[in-house]
C-alpha atoms as a PDB file:
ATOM      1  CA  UNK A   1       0.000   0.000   0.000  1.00  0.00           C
ATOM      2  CA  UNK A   2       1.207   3.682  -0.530  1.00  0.00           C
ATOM      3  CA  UNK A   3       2.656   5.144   2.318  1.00  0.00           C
ATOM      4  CA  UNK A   4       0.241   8.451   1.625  1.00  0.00           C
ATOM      5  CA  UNK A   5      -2.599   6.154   1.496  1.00  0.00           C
ATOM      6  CA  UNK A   6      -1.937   4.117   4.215  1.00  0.00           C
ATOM      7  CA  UNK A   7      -1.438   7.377   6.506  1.00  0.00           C
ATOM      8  CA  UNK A   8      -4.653   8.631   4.700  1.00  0.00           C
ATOM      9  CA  UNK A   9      -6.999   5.712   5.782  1.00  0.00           C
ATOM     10  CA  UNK A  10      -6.213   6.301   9.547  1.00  0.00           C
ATOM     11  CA  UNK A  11      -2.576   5.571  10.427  1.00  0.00           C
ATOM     12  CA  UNK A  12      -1.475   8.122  13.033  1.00  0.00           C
ATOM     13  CA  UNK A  13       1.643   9.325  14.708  1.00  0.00           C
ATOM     14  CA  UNK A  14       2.931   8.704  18.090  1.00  0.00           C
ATOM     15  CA  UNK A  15       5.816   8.981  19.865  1.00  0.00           C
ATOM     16  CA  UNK A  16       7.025   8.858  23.633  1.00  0.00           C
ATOM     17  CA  UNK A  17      10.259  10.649  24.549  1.00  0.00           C
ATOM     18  CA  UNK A  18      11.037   7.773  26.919  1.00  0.00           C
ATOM     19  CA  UNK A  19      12.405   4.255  25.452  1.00  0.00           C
ATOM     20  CA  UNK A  20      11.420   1.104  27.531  1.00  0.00           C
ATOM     21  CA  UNK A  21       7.927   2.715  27.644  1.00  0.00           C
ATOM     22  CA  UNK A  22       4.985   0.466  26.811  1.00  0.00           C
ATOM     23  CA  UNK A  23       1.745   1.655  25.302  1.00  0.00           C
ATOM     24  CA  UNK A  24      -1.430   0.610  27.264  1.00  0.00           C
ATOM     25  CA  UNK A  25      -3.920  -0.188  23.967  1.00  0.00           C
ATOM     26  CA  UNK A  26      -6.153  -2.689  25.169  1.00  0.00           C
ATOM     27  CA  UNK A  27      -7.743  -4.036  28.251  1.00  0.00           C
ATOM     28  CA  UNK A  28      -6.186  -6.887  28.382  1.00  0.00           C
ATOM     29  CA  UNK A  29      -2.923  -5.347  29.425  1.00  0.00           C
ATOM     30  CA  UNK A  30      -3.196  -4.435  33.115  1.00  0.00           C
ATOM     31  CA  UNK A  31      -0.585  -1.877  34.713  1.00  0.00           C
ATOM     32  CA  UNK A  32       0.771  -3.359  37.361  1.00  0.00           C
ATOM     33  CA  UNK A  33      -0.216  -6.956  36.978  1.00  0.00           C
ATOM     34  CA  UNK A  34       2.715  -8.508  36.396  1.00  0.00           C
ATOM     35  CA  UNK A  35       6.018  -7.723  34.458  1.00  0.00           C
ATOM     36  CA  UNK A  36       5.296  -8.586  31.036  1.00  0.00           C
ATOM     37  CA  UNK A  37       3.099  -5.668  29.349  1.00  0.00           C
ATOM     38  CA  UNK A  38       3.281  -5.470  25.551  1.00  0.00           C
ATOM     39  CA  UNK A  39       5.917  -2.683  24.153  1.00  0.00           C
ATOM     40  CA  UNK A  40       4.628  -0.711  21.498  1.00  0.00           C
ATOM     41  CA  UNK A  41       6.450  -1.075  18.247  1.00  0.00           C
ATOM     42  CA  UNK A  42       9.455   1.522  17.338  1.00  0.00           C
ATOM     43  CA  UNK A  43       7.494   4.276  14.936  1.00  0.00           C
ATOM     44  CA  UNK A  44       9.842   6.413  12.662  1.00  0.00           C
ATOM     45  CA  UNK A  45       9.754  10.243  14.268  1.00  0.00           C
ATOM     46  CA  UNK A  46       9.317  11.251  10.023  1.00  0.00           C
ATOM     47  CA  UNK A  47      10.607  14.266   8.109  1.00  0.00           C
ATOM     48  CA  UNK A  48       7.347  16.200   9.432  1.00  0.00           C
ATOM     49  CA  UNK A  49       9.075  18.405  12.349  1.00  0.00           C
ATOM     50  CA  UNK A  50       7.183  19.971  15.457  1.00  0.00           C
ATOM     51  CA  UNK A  51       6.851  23.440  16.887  1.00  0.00           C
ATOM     52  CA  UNK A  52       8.672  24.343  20.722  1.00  0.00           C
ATOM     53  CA  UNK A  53       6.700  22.101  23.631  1.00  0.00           C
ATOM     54  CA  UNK A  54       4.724  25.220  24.854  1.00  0.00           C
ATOM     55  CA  UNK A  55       3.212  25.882  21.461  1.00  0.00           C
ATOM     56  CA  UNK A  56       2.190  22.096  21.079  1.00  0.00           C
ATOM     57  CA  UNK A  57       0.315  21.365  24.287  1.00  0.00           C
ATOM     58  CA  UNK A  58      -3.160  20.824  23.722  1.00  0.00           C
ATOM     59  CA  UNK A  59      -5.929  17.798  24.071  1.00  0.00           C
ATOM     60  CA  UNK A  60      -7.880  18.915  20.785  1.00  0.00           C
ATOM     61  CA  UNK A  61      -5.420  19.291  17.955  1.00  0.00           C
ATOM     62  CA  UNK A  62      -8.103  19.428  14.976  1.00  0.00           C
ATOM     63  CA  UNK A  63      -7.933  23.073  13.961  1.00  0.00           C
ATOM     64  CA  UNK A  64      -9.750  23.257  10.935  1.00  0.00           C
ATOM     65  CA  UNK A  65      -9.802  20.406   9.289  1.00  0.00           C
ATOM     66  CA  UNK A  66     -12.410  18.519   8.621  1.00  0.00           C
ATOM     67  CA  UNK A  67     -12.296  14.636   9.043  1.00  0.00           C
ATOM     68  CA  UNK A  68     -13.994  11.576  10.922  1.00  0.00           C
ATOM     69  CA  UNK A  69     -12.834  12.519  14.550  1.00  0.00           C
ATOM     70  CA  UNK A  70     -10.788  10.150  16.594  1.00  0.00           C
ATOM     71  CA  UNK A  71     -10.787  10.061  20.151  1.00  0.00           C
ATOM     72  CA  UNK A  72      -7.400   8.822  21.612  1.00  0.00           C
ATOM     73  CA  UNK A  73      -7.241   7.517  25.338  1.00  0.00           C
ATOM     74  CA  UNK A  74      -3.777   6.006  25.842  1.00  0.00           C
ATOM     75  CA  UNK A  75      -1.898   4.984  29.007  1.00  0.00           C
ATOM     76  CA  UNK A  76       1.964   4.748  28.957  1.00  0.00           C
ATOM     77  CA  UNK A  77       3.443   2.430  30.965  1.00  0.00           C
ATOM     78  CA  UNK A  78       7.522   1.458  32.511  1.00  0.00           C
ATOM     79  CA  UNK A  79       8.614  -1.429  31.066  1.00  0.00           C
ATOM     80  CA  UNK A  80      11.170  -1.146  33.597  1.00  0.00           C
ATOM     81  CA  UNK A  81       9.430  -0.900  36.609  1.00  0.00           C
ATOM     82  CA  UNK A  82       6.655  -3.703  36.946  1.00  0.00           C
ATOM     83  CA  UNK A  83       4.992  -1.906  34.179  1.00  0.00           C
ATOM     84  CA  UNK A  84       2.942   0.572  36.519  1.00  0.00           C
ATOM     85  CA  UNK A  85       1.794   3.521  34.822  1.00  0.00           C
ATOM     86  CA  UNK A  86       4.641   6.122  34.380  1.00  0.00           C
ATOM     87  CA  UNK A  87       3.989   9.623  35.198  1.00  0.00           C
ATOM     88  CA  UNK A  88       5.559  12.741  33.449  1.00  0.00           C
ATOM     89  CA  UNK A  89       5.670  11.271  29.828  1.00  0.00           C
ATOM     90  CA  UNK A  90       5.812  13.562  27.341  1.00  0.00           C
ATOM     91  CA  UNK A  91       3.596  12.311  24.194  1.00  0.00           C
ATOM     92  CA  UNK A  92       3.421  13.825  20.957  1.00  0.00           C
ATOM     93  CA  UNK A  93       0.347  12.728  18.587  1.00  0.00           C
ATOM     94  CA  UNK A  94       0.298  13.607  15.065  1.00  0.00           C
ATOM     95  CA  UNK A  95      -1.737  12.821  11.661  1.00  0.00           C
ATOM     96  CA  UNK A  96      -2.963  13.582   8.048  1.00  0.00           C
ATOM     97  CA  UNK A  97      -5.074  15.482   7.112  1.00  0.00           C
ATOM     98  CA  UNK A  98      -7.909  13.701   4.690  1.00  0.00           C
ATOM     99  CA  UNK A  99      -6.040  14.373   2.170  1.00  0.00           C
ATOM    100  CA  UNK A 100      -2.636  13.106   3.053  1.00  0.00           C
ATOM    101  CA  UNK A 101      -0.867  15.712   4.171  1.00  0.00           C
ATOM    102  CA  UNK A 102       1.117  17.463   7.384  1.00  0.00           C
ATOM    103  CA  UNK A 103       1.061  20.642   9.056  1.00  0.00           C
ATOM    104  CA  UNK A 104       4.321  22.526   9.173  1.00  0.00           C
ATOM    105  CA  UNK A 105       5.295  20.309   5.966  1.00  0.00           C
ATOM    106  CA  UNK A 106       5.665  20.732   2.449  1.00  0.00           C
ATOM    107  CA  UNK A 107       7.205  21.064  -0.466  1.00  0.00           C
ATOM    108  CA  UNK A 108       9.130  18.254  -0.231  1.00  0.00           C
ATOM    109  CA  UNK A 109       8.978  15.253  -2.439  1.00  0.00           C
ATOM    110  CA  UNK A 110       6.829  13.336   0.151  1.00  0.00           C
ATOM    111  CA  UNK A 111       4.229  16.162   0.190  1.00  0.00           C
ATOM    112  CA  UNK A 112       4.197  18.555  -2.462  1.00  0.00           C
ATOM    113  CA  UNK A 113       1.846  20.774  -1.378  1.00  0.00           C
ATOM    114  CA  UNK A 114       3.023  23.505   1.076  1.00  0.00           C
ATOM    115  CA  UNK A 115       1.728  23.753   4.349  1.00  0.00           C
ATOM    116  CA  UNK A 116       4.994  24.658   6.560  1.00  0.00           C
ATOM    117  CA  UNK A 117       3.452  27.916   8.232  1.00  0.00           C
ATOM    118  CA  UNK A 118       0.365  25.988   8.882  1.00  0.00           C
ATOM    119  CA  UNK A 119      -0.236  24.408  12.134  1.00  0.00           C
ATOM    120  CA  UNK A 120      -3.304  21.258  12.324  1.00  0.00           C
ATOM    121  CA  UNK A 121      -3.479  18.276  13.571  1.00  0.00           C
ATOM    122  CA  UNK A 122      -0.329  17.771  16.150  1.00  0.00           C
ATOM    123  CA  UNK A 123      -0.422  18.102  20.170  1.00  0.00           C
ATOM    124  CA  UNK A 124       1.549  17.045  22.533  1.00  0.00           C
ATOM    125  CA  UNK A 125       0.446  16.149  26.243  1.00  0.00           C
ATOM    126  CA  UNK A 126       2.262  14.805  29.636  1.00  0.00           C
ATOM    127  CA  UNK A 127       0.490  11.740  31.470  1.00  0.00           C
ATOM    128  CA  UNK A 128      -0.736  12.165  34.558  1.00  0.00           C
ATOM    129  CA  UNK A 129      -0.561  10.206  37.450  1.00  0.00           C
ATOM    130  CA  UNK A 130      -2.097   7.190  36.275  1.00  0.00           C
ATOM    131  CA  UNK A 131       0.043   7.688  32.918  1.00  0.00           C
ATOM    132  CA  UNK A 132      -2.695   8.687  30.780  1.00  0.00           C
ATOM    133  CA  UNK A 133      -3.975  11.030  28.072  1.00  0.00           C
ATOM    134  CA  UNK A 134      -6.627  11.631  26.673  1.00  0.00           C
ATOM    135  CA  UNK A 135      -8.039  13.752  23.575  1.00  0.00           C
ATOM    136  CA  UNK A 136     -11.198  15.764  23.806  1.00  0.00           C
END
């Protein structure tokens, strides 16, 4: 599949600044329960770059675009420590647009069209104590 498509049909972005950090997806992993919790896979950071921290924190990143929304409720969790929820993460979340392309990206091979002084779609958030976030 395309990569544009692919990202298009409701691939999104996600990175912790931690490594050893697992992603809590499902209910089936339980923080705390034992040491084994399921590590989410590697994701590439991508050529699409991010504004200072202060600028990017924010629960509703849609701006205005239009799309299907998508409500994200994640939990990050130490791999390292019993896998109890880890407080103080700093997670960025990023997507497309529905048409396949990036704020604060553009004219580039990847994504021709220009939108590098625009800013959609990208927020970043710090877990709380139970190491979750949520989008609104």
């Amino acid at each position: 599949m395309e990569r544009k498509k692919f990202l298009r049909n409701g691939f999104f972005g996600l990175t912790t600044v931690l490594t050893g950090a697992a992603i809590l997806t499902d209910k089936k992993n339980k923080p705390g329960a034992d040491d084994e919790c399921a590590v989410s896979p590697k994701e590439t950071k991508g050529p699409f770059p991010n504004r200072t921290p202060a600028e990017m924190v924010m629960a509703n990143i849609k701006s205005d675009r239009a799309g299907i929304p998508m409500l994200i409720s994640l939990a990050v969790l130490d791999k390292n420590n019993k896998c109890n929820p880890l407080a103080g993460a700093i997670v960025d979340v990023w997507h497309c647009d529905k048409d396949g392309n990036y704020s604060e990206y553009g004219n580039h091979p990847m994504q021709r069209k220009d939108f590098s002084q625009a800013h959609f779609l990208r927020g970043r958030q710090t877990t709380d104590t139970s190491g979750k976030v949520r989008s609104k």
